[in-house]
C-alpha atoms as a PDB file:
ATOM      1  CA  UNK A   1     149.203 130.897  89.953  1.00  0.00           C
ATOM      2  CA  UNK A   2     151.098 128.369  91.839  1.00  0.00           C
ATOM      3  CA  UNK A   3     150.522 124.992  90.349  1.00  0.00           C
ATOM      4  CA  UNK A   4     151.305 123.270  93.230  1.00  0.00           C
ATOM      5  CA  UNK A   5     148.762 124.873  95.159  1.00  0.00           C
ATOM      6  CA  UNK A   6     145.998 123.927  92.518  1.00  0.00           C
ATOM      7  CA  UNK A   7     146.741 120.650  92.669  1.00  0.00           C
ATOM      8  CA  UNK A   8     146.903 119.813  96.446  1.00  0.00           C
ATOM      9  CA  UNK A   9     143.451 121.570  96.620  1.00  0.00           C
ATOM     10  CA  UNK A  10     142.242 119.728  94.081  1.00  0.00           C
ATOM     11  CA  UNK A  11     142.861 116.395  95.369  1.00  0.00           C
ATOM     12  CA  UNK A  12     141.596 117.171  98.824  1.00  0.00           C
ATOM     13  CA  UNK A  13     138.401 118.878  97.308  1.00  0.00           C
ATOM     14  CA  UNK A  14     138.188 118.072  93.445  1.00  0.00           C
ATOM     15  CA  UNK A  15     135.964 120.506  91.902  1.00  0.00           C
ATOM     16  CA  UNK A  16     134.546 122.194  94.606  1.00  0.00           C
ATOM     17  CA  UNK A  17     137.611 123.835  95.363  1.00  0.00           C
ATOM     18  CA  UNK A  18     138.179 127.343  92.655  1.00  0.00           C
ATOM     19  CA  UNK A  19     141.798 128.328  93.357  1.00  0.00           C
ATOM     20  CA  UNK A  20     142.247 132.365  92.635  1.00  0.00           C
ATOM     21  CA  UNK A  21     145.561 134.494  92.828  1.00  0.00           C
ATOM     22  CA  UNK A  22     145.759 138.083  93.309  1.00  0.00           C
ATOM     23  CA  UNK A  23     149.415 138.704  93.351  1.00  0.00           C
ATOM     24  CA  UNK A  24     150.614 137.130  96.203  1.00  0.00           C
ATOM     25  CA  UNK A  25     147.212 136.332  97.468  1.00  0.00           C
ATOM     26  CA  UNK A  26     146.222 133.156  97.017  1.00  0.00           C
ATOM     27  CA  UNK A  27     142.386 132.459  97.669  1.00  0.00           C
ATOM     28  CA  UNK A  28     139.438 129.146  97.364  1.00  0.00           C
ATOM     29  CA  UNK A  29     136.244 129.828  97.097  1.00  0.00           C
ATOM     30  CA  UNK A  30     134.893 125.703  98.347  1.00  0.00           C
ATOM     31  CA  UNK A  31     131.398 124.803  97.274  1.00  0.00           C
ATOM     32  CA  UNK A  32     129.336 122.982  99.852  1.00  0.00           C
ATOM     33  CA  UNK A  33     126.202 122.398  98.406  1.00  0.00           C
ATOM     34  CA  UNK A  34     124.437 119.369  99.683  1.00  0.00           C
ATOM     35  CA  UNK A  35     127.390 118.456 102.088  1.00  0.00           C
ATOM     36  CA  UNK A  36     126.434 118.103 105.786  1.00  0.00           C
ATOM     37  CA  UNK A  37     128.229 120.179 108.654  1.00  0.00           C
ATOM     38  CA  UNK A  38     130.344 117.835 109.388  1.00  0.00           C
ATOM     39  CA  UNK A  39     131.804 117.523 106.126  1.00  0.00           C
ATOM     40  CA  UNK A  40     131.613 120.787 105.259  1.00  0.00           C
ATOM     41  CA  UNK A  41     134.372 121.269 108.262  1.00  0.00           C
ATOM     42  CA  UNK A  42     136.527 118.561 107.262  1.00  0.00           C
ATOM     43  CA  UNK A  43     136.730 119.707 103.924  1.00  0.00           C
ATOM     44  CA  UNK A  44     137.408 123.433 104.655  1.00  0.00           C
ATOM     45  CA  UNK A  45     140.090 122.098 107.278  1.00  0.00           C
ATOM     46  CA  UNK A  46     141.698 119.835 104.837  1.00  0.00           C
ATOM     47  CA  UNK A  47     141.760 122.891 102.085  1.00  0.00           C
ATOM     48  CA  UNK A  48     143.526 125.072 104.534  1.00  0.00           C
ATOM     49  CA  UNK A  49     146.210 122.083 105.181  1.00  0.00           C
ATOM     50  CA  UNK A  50     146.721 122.142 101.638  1.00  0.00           C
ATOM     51  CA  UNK A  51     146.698 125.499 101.031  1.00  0.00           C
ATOM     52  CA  UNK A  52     148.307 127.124 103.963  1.00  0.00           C
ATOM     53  CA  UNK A  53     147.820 130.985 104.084  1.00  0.00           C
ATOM     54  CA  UNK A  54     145.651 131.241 101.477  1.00  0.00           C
ATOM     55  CA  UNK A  55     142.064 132.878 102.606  1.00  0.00           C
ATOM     56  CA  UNK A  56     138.804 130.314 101.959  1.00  0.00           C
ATOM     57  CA  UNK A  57     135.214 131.008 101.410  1.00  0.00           C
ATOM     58  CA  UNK A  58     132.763 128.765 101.755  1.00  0.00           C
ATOM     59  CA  UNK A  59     130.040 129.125  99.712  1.00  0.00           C
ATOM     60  CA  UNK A  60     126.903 126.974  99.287  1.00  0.00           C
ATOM     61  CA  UNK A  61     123.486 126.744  97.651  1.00  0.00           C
ATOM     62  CA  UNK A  62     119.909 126.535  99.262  1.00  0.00           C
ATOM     63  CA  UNK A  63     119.372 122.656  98.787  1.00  0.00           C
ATOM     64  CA  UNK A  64     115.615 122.186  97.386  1.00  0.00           C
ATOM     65  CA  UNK A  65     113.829 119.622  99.444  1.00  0.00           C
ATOM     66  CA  UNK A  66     110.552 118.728  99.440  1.00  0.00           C
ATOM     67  CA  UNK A  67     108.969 117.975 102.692  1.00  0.00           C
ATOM     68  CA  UNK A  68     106.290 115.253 102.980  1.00  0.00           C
ATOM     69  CA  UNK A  69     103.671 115.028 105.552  1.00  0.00           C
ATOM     70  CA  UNK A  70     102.640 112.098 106.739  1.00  0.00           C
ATOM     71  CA  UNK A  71      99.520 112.126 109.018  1.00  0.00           C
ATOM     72  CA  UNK A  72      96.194 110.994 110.545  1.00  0.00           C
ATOM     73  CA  UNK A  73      93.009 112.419 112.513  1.00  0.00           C
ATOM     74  CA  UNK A  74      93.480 110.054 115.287  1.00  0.00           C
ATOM     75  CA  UNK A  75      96.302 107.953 116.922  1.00  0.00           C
ATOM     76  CA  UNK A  76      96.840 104.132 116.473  1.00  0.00           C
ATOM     77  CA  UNK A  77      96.180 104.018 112.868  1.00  0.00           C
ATOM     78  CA  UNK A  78      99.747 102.857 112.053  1.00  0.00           C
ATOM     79  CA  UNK A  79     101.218 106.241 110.728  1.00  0.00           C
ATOM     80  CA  UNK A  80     104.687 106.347 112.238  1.00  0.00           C
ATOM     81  CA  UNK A  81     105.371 102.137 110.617  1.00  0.00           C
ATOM     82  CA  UNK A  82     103.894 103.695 107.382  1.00  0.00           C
ATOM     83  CA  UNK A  83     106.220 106.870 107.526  1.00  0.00           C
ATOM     84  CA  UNK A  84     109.594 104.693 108.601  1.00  0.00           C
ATOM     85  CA  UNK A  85     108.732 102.138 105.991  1.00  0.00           C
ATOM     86  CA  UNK A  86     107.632 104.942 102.873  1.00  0.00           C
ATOM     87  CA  UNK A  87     111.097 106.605 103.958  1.00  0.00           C
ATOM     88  CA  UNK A  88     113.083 104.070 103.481  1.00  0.00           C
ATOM     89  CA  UNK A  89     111.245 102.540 100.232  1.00  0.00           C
ATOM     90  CA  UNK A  90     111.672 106.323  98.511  1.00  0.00           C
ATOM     91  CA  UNK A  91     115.558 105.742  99.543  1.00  0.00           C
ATOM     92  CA  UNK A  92     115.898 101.974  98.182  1.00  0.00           C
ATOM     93  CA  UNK A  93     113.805 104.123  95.157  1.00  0.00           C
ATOM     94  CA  UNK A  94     116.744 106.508  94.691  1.00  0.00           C
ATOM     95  CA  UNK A  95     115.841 109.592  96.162  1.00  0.00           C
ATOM     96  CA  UNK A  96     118.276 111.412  99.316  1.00  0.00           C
ATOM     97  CA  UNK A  97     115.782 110.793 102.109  1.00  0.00           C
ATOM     98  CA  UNK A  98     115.888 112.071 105.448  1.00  0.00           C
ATOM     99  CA  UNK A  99     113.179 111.032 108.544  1.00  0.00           C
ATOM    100  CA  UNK A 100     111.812 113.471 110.863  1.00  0.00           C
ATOM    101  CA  UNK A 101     110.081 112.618 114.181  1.00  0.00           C
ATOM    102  CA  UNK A 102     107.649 115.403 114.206  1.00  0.00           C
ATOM    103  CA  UNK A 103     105.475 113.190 116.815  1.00  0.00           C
ATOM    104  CA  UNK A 104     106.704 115.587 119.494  1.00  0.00           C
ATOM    105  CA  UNK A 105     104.531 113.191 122.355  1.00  0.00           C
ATOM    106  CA  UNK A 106     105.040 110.304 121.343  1.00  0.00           C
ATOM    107  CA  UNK A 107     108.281 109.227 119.602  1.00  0.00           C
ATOM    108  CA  UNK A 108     108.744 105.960 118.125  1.00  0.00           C
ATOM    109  CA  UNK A 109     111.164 106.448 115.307  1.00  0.00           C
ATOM    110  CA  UNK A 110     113.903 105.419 117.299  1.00  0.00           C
ATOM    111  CA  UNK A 111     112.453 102.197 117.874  1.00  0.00           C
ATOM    112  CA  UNK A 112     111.615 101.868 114.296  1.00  0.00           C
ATOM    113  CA  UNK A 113     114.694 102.476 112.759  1.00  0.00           C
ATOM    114  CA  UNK A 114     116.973 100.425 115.489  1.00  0.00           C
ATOM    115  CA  UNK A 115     118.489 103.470 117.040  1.00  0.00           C
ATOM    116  CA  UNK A 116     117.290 103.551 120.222  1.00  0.00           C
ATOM    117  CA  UNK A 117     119.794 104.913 122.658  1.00  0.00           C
ATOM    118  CA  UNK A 118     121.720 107.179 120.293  1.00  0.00           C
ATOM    119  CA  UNK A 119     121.851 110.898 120.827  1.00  0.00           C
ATOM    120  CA  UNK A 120     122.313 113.895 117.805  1.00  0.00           C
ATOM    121  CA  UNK A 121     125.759 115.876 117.848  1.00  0.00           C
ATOM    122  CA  UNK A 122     124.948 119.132 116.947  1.00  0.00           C
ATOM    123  CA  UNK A 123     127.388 122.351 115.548  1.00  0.00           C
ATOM    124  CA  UNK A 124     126.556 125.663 116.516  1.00  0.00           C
ATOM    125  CA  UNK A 125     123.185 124.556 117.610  1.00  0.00           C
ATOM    126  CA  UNK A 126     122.113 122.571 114.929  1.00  0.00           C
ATOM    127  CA  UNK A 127     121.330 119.148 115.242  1.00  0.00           C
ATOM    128  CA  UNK A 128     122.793 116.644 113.004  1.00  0.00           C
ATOM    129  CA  UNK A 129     120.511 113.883 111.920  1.00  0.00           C
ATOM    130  CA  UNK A 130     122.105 110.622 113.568  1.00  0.00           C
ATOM    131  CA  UNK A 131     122.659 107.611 110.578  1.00  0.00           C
ATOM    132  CA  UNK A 132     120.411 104.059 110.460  1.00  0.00           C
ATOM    133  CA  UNK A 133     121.223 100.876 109.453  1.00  0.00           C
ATOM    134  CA  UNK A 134     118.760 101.432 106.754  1.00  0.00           C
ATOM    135  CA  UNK A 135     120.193 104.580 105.028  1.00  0.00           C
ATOM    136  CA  UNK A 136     117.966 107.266 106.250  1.00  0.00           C
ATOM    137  CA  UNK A 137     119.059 109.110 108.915  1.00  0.00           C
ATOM    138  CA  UNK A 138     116.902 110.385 111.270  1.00  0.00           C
ATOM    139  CA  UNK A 139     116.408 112.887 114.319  1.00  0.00           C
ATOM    140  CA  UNK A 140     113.535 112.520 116.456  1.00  0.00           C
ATOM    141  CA  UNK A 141     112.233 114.294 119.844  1.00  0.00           C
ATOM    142  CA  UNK A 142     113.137 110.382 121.130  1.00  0.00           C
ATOM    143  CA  UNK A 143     116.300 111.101 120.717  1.00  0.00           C
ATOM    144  CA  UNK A 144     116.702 114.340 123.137  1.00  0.00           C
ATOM    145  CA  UNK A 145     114.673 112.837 126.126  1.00  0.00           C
ATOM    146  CA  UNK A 146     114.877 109.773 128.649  1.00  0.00           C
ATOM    147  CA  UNK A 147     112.636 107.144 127.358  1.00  0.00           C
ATOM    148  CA  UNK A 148     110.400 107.277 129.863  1.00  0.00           C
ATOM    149  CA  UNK A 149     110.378 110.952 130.219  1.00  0.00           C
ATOM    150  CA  UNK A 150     106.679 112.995 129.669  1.00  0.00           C
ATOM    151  CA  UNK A 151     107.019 115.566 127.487  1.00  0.00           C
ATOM    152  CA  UNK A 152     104.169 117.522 128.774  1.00  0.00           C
ATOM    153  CA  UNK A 153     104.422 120.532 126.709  1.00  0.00           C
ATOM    154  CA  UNK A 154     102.429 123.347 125.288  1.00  0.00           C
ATOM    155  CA  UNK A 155     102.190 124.239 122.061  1.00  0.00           C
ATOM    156  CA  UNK A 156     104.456 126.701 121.408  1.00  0.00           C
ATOM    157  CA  UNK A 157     107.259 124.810 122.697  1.00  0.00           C
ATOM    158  CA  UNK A 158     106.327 121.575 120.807  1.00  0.00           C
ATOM    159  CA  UNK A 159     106.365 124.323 117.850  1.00  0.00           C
ATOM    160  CA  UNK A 160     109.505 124.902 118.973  1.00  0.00           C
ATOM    161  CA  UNK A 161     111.044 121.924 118.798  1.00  0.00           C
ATOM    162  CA  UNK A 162     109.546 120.957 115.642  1.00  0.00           C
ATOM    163  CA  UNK A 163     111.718 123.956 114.244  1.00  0.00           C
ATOM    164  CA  UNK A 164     114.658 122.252 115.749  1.00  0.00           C
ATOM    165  CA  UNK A 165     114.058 119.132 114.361  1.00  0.00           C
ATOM    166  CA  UNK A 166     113.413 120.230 110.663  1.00  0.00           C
ATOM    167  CA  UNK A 167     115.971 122.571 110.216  1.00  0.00           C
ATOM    168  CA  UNK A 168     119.101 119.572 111.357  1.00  0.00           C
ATOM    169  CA  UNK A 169     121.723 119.806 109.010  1.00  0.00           C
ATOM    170  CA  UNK A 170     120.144 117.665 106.607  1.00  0.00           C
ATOM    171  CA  UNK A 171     123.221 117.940 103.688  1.00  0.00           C
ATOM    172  CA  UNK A 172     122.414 116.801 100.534  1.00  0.00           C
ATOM    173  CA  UNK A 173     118.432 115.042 101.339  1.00  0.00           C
ATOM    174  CA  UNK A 174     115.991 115.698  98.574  1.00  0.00           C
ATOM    175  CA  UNK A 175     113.320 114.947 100.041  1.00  0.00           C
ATOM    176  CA  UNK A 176     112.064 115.044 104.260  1.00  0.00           C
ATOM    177  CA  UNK A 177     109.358 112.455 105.931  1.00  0.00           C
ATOM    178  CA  UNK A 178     107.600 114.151 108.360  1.00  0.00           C
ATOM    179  CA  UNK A 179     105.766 111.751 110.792  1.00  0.00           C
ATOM    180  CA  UNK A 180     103.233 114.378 112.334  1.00  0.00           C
ATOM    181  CA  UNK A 181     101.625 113.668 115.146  1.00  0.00           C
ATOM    182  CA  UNK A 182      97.854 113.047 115.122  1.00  0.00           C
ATOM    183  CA  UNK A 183      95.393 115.744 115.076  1.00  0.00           C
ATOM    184  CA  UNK A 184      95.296 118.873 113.507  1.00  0.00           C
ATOM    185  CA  UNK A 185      96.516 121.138 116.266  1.00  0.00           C
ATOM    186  CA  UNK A 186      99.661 123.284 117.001  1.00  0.00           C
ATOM    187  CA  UNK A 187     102.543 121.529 115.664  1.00  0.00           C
ATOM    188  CA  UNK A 188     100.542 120.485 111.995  1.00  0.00           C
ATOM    189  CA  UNK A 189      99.512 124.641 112.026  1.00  0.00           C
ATOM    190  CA  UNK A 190     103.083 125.611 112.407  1.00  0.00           C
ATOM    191  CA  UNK A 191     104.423 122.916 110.341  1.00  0.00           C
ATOM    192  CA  UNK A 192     102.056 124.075 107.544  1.00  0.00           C
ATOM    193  CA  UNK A 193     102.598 127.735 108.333  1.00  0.00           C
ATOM    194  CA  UNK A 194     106.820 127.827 108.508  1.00  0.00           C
ATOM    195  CA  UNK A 195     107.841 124.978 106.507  1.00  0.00           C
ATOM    196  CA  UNK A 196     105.119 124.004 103.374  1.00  0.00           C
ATOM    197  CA  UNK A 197     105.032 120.612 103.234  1.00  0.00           C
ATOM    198  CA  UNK A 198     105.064 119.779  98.982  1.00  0.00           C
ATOM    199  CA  UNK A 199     102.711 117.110 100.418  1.00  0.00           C
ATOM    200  CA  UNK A 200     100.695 115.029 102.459  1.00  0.00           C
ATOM    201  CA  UNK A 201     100.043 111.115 102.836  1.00  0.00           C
ATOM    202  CA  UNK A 202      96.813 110.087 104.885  1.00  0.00           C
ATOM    203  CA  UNK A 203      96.488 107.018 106.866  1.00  0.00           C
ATOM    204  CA  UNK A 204      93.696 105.670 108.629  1.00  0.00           C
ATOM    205  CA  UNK A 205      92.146 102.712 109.276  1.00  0.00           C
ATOM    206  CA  UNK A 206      89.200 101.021 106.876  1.00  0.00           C
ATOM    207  CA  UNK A 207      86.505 101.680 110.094  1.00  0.00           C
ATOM    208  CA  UNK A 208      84.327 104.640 110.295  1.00  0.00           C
ATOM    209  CA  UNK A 209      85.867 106.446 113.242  1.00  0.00           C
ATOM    210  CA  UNK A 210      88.875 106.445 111.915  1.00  0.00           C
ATOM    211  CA  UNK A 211      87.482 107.858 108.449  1.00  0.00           C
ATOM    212  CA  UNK A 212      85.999 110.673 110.209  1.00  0.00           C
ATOM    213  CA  UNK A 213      89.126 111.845 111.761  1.00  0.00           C
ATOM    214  CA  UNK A 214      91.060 110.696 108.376  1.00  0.00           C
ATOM    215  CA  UNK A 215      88.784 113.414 106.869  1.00  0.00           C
ATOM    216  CA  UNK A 216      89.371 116.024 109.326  1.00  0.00           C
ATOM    217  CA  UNK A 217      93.471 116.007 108.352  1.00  0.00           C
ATOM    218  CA  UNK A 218      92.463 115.878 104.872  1.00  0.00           C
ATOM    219  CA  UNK A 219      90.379 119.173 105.308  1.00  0.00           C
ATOM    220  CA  UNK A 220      93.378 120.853 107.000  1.00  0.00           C
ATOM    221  CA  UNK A 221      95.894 120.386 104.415  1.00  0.00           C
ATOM    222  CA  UNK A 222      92.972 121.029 101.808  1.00  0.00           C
ATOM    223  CA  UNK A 223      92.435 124.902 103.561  1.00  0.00           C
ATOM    224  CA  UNK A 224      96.307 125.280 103.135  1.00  0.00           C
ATOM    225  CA  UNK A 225      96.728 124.532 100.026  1.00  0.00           C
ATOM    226  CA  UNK A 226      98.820 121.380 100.358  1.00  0.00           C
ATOM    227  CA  UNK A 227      97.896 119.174  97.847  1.00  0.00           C
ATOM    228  CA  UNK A 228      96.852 115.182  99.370  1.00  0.00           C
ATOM    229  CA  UNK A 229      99.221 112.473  97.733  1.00  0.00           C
ATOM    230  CA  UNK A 230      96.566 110.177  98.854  1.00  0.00           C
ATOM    231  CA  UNK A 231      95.139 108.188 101.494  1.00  0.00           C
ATOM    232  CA  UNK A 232      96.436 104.974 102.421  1.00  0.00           C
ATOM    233  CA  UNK A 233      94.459 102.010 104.134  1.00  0.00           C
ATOM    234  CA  UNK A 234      96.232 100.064 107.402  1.00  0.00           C
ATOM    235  CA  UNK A 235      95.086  97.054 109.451  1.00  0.00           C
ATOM    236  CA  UNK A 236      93.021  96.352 105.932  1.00  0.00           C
ATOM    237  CA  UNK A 237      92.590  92.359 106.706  1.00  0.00           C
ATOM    238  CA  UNK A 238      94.370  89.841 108.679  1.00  0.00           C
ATOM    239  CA  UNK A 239      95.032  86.920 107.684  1.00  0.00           C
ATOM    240  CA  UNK A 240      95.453  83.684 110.052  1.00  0.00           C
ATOM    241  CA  UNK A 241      98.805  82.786 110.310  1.00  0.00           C
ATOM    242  CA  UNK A 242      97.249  79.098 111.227  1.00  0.00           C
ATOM    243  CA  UNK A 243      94.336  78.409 108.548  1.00  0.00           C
ATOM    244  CA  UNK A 244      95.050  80.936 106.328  1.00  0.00           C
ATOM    245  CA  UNK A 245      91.425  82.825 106.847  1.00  0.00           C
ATOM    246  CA  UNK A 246      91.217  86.376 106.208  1.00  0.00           C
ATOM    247  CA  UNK A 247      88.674  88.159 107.973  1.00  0.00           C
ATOM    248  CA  UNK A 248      88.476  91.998 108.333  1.00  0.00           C
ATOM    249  CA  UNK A 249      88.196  93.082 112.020  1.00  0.00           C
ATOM    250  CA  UNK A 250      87.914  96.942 110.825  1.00  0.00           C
ATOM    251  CA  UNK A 251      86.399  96.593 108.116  1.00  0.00           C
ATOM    252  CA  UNK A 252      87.571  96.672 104.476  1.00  0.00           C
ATOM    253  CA  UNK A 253      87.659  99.244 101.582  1.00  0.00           C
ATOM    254  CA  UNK A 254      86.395 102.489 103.843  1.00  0.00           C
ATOM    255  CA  UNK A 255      89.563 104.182 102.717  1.00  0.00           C
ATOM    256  CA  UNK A 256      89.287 103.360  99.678  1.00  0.00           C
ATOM    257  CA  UNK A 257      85.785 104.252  99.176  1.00  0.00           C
ATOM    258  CA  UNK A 258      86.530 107.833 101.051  1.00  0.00           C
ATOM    259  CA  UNK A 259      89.202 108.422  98.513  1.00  0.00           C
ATOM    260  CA  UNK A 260      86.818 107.911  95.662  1.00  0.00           C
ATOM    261  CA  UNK A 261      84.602 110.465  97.337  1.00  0.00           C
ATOM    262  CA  UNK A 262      87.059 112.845  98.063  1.00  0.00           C
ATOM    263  CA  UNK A 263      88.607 112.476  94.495  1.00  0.00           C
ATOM    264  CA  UNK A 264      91.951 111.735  95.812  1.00  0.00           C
ATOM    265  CA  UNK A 265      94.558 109.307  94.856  1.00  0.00           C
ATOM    266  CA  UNK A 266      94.165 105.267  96.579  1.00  0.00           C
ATOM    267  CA  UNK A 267      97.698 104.567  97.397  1.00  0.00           C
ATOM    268  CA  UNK A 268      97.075 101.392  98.733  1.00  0.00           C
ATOM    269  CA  UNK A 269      96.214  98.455 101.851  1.00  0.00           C
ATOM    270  CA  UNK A 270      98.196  97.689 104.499  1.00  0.00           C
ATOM    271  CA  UNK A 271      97.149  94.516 106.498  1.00  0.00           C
ATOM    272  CA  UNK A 272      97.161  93.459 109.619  1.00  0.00           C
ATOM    273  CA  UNK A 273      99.912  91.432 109.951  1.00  0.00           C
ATOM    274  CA  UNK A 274     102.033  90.212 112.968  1.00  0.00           C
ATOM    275  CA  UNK A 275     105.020  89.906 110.813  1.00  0.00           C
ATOM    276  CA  UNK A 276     104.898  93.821 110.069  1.00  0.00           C
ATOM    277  CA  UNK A 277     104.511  93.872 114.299  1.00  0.00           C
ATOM    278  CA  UNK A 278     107.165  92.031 115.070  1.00  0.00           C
ATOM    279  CA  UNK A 279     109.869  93.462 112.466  1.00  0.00           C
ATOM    280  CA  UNK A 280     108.939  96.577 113.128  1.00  0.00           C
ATOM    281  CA  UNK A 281     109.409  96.379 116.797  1.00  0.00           C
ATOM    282  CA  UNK A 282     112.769  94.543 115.803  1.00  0.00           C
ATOM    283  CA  UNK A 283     113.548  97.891 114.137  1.00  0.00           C
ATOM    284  CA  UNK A 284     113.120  96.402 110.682  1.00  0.00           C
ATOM    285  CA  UNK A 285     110.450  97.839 108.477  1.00  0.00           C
ATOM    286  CA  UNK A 286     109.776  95.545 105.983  1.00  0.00           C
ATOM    287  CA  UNK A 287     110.397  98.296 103.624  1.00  0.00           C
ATOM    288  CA  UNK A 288     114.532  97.329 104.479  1.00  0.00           C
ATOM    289  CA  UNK A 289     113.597  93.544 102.362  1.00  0.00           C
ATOM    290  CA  UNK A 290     114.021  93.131  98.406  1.00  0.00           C
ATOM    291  CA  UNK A 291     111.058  90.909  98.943  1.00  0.00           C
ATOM    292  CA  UNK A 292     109.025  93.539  99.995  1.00  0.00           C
ATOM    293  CA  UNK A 293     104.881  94.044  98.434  1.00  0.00           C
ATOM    294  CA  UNK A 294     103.514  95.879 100.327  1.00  0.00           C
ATOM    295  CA  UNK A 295     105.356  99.430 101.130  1.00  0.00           C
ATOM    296  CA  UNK A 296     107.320  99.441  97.715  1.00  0.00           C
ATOM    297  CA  UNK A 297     104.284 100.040  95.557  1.00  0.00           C
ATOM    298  CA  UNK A 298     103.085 103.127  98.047  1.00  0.00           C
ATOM    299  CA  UNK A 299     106.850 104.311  98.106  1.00  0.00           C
ATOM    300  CA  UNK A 300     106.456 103.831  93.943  1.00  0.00           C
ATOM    301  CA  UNK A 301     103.344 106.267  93.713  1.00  0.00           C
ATOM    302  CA  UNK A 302     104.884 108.432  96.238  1.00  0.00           C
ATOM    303  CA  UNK A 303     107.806 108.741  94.322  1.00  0.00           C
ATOM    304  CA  UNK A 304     106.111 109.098  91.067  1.00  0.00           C
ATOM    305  CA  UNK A 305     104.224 112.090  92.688  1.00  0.00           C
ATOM    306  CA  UNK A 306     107.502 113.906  93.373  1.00  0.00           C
ATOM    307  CA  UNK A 307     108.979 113.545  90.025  1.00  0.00           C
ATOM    308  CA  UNK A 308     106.010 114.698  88.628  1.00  0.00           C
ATOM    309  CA  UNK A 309     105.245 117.964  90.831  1.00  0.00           C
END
């Protein structure tokens, strides 16, 4: 075998790259596992530099990834600034995380993760995720459309794009946030049906309304089998940013109490707090902060949960 060869593959690829020699033949089979399409090119092109005539395979395993559903009864409970801020919290945690805009009618991810404006590439008709200054790259429904654009679809086209949206070249993620949209209609069935979430994360709101939608989600995950990571509580308190009084405008501990009576996991409060409002609209979660209390420790269980499964 031509050590020459070897050793300009191997310092374009290191040990991805197998160099075999059949006589004259000289071929590389190039593992890709975990790298993204992009890379995946750019490494097979550089290979072929380095190796020119010599036949390459690309070869790659199916990444595991565990898909995580985040989702409510009812809209205006806070889910989408709970799923940007658990995502990046499980990433600051260690874990390859990617974010998924599954709120087909009502994007905000872009917003939330300060990409607004940016578009996916995609390669052979898959879209690759677009990057955030935060580390988890994203592709949302926001991104395809004008901002102000209805997306008055039916089902089977919000289905549809759900599909697109999950299966972006996600290279090496562990682990997908799925901000669902609320209810339990068409795009939670398919999403349940096609893809098995490993999990779902509740939110609602400490008020009874909110509960009884809270407990409709819970019910639909129950029926398919998808175990609850627990319930978390949002808008739980606000606290005057003059006196310093706390009152509870939604009430306090319903959540918490439901969980208990549901006998699944309390991951936590999150209160109602303009500074959450305003970085989040600033596209950054709090989550983004070493001095973050609040999202770490539900990022923390979440992440337990995982390595535990």
């Amino acid at each position: 075998m031509d050590k020459q060869v070897t050793a300009a593959v191997a310092a374009v690829a290191g040990t991805r790259a197998t160099v075999r020699a059949d006589g004259d033949r000289i071929g590389v089979v190039l593992d890709a596992t975990g790298l993204s399409a992009p890379e995946r090119d750019a490494m097979e092109a550089a290979v072929k530099m380095a190796a020119p005539g010599a036949r390459v395979i690309v070869t790659a395993e199916r990444q595991a990834r565990a898909l995580i559903a985040v989702a409510s009864g009812k809209g205006g409970v806070g889910k989408s600034t709970l799923a940007a801020n658990l995502a990046i919290g499980l990433a600051r945690a260690g874990r390859r995380v990617g974010l998924v805009d599954a709120d087909i009618y009502g994007p905000s991810q872009p917003r939330l993760m300060k990409v607004e404006g940016t578009r996916p590439d995609a390669i052979e008709k898959q879209l690759i995720p677009v990057a955030t200054p935060h580390g988890v790259p994203i592709l949302s429904m926001g991104q395809l459309v004008a901002p102000d654009q209805a997306i008055a679809w039916r089902g089977p086209m919000a289905a549809g794009a759900l599909g697109q949206l999950v299966e972006g070249a996600w290279g090496a993620a562990d682990t997908l946030i799925l901000d669902l949209p609320p209810g339990t209609g068409d795009v939670q069935l398919t999403m349940i049906q096609k893809y098995r979430p490993a999990g779902a994360v509740i939110v609602s709101t400490p008020q009874d309304l909110a509960l009884i939608d809270a407990r409709r989600a819970i019910d639909l995950f129950a029926k398919a089998g998808i175990p609850i990571i627990g319930l978390v509580e949002n808008m739980a308190g606000y606290a005057c940013p003059h006196c310093g009084t706390v009152s509870d405008p939604f009430g306090r501990g319903g959540a918490e109490a439901a969980a208990a009576e549901l006998n699944i996991p309390f991951l936590g409060r999150v209160p109602l707090d303009i500074a959450i409002r305003t970085a989040s609209d600033a596209g950054e979660p709090p989550a983004a902060r070493d001095d973050d209390r609040i999202f770490a420790p539900i990022a923390a269980q979440v992440a337990g949960w995982l390595q535990d499964r």
